[in-house]
N, C-alpha and C. Protein backbone atom coordinates (compact mmCIF):
# COMPACT_ATOMS: atom_id res chain seq x y z
N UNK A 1 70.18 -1.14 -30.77
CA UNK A 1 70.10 -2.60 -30.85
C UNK A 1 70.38 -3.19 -29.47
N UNK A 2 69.78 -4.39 -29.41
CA UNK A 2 69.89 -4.72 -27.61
C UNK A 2 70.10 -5.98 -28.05
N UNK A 3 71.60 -6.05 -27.55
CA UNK A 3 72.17 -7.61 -27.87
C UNK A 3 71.64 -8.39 -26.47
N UNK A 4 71.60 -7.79 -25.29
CA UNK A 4 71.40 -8.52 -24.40
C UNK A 4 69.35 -8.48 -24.05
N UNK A 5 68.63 -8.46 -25.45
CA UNK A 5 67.35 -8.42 -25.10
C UNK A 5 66.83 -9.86 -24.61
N UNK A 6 67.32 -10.82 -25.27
CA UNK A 6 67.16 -12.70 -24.88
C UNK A 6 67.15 -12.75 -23.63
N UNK A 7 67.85 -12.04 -22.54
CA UNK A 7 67.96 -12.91 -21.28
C UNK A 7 66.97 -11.99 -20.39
N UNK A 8 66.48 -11.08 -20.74
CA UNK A 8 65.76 -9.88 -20.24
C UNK A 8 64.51 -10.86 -19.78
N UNK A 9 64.09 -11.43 -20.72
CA UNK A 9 62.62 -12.90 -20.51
C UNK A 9 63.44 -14.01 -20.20
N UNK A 10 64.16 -14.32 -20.26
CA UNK A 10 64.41 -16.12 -19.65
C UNK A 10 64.87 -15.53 -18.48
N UNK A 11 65.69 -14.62 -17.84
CA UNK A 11 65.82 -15.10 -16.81
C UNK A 11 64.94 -14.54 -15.20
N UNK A 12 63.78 -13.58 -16.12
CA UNK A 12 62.48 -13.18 -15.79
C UNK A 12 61.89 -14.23 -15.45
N UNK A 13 61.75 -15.46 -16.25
CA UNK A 13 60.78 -16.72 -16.26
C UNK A 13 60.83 -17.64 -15.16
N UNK A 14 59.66 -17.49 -14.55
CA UNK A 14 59.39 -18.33 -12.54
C UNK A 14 60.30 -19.26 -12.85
N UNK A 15 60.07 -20.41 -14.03
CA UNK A 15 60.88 -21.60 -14.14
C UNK A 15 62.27 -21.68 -14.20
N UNK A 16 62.88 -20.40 -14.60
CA UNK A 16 64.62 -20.43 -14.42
C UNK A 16 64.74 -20.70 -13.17
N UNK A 17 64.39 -19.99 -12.17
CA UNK A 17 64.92 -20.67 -10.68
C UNK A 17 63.67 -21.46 -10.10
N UNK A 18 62.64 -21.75 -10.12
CA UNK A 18 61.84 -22.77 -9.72
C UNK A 18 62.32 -24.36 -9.73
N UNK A 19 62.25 -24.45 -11.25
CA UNK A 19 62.68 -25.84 -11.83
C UNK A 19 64.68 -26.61 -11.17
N UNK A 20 65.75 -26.01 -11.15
CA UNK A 20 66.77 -25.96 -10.60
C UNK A 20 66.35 -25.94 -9.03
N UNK A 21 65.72 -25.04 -8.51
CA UNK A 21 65.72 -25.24 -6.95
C UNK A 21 64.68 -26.45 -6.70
N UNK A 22 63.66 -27.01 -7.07
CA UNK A 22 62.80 -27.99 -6.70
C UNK A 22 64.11 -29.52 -7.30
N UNK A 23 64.61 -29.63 -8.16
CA UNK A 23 65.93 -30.31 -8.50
C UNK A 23 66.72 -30.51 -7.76
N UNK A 24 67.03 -29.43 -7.17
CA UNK A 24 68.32 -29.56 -5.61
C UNK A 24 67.53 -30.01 -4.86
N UNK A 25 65.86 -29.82 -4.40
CA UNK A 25 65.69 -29.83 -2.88
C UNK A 25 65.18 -31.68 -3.26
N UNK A 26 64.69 -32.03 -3.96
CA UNK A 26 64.40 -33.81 -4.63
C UNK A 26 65.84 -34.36 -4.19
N UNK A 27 66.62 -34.14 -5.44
CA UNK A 27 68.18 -34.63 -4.99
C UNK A 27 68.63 -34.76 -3.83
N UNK A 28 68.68 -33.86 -2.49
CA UNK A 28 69.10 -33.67 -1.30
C UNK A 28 68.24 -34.67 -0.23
N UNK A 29 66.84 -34.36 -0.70
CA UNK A 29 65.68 -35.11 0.11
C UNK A 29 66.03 -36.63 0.21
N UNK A 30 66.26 -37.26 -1.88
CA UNK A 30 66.68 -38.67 -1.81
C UNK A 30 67.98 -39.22 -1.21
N UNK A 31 68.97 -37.87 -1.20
CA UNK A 31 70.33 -38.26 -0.71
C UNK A 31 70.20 -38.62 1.29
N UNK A 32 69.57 -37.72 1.66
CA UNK A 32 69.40 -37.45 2.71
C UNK A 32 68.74 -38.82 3.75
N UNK A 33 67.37 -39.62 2.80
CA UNK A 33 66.62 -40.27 2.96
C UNK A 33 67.52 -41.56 3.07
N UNK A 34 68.90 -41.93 2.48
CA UNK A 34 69.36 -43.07 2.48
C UNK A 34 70.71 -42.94 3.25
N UNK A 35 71.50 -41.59 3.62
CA UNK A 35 72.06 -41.32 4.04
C UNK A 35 72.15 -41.02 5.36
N UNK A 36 71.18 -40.55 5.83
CA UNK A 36 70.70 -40.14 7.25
C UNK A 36 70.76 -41.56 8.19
N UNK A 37 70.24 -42.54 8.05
CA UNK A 37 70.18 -43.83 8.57
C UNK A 37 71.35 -44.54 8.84
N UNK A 38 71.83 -44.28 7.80
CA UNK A 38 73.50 -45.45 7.78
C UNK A 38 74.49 -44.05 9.01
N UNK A 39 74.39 -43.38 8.66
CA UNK A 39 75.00 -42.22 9.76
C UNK A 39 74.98 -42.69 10.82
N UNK A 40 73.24 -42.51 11.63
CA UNK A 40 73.13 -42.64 12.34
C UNK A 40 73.60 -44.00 13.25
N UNK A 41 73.10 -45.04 12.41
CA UNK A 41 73.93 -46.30 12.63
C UNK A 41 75.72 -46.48 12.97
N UNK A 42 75.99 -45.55 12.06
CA UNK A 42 77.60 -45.98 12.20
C UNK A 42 77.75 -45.53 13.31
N UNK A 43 77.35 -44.01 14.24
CA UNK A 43 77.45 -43.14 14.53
C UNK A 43 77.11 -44.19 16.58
N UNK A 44 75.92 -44.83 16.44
CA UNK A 44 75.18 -45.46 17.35
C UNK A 44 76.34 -46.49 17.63
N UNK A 45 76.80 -46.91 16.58
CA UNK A 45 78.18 -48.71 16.36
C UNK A 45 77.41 -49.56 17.37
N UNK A 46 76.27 -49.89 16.68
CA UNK A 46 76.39 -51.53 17.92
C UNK A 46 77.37 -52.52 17.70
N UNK A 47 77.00 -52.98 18.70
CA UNK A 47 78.00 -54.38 18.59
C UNK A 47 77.49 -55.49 17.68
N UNK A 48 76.30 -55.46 17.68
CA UNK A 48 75.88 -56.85 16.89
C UNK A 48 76.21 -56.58 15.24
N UNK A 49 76.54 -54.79 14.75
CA UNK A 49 77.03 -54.89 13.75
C UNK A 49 78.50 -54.81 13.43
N UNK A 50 79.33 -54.78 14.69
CA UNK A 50 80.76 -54.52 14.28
C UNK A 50 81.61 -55.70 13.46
N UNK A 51 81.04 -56.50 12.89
CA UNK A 51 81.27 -57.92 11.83
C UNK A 51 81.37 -56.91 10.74
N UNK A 52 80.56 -56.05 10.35
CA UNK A 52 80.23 -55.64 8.97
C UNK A 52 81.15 -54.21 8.72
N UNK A 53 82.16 -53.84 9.98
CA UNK A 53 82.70 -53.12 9.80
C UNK A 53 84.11 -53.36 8.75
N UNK A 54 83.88 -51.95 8.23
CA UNK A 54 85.23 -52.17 6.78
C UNK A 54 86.57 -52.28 7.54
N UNK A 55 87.07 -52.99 6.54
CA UNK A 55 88.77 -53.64 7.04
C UNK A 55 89.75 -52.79 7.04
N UNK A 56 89.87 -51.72 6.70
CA UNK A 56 90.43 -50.09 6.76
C UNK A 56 90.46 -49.65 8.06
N UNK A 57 89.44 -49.38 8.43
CA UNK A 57 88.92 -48.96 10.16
C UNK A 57 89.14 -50.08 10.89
N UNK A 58 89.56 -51.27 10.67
CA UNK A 58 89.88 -52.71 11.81
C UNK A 58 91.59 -52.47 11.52
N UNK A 59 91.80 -52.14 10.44
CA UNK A 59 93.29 -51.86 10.28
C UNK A 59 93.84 -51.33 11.07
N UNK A 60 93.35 -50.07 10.62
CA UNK A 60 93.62 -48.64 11.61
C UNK A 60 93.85 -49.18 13.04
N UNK A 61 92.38 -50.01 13.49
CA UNK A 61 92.91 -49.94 14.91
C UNK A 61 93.70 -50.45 15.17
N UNK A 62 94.12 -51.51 14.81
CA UNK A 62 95.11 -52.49 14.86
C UNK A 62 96.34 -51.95 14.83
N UNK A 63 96.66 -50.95 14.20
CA UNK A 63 97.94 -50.28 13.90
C UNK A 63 98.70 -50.93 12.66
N UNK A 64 98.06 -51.20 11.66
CA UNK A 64 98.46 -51.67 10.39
C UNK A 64 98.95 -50.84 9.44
N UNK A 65 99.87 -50.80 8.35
CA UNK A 65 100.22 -49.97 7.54
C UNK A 65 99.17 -50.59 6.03
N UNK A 66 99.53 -49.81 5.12
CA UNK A 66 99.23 -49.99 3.51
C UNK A 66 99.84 -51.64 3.10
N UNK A 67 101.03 -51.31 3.59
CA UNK A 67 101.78 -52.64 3.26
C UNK A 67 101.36 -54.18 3.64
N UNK A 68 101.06 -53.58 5.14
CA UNK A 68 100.75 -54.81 5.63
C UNK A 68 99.51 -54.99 5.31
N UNK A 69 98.34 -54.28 4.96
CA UNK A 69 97.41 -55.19 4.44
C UNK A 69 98.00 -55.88 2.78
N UNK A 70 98.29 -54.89 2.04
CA UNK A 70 98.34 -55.64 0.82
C UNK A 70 99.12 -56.97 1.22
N UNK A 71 100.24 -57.05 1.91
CA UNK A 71 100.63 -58.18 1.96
C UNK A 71 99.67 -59.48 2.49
N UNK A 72 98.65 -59.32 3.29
CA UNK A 72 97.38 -59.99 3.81
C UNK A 72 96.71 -60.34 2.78
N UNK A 73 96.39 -59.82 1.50
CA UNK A 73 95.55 -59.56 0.45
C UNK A 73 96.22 -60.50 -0.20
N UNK A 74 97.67 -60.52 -1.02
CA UNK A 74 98.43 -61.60 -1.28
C UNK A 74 98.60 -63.00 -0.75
N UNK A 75 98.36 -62.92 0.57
CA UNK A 75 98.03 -64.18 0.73
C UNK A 75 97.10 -65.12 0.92
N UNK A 76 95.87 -64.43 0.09
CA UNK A 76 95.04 -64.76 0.34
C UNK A 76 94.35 -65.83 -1.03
């Protein structure tokens, strides 16, 4: 008796790893496609966008703690 006869054909079948790898390489392509840009941008920092920079990283430079923003946040 061959308990393990089921996987002998599925995992024979082109589509077990076809279908999963064309899945990753879509996924990566769309991640990549919207991700790649903003990188590069942050990466470039012009000046005409440093307005739009997050208040975490203006913190930081500043030498701000946790506290002191929340307390900023409160008074707002």
């Amino acid at each position: 008796m061959n308990i393990l006869g089921f996987g002998d054909g599925f995992y024979n079948d082109p589509w077990f790893w076809q279908f999963p790898m064309a899945t990753l390489e879509i996924s990566m392509a769309a991640f990549l496609t919207v991700a790649l840009p903003w990188t590069i941008v942050a990466w470039i920092d012009p000046i005409s966008l440093r307005k739009y920079e997050m208040r975490y990283l203006k913190a930081k430079k500043e030498g701000l703690t946790a506290a002191d923003i929340a307390q900023q946040e409160r008074g707002r």
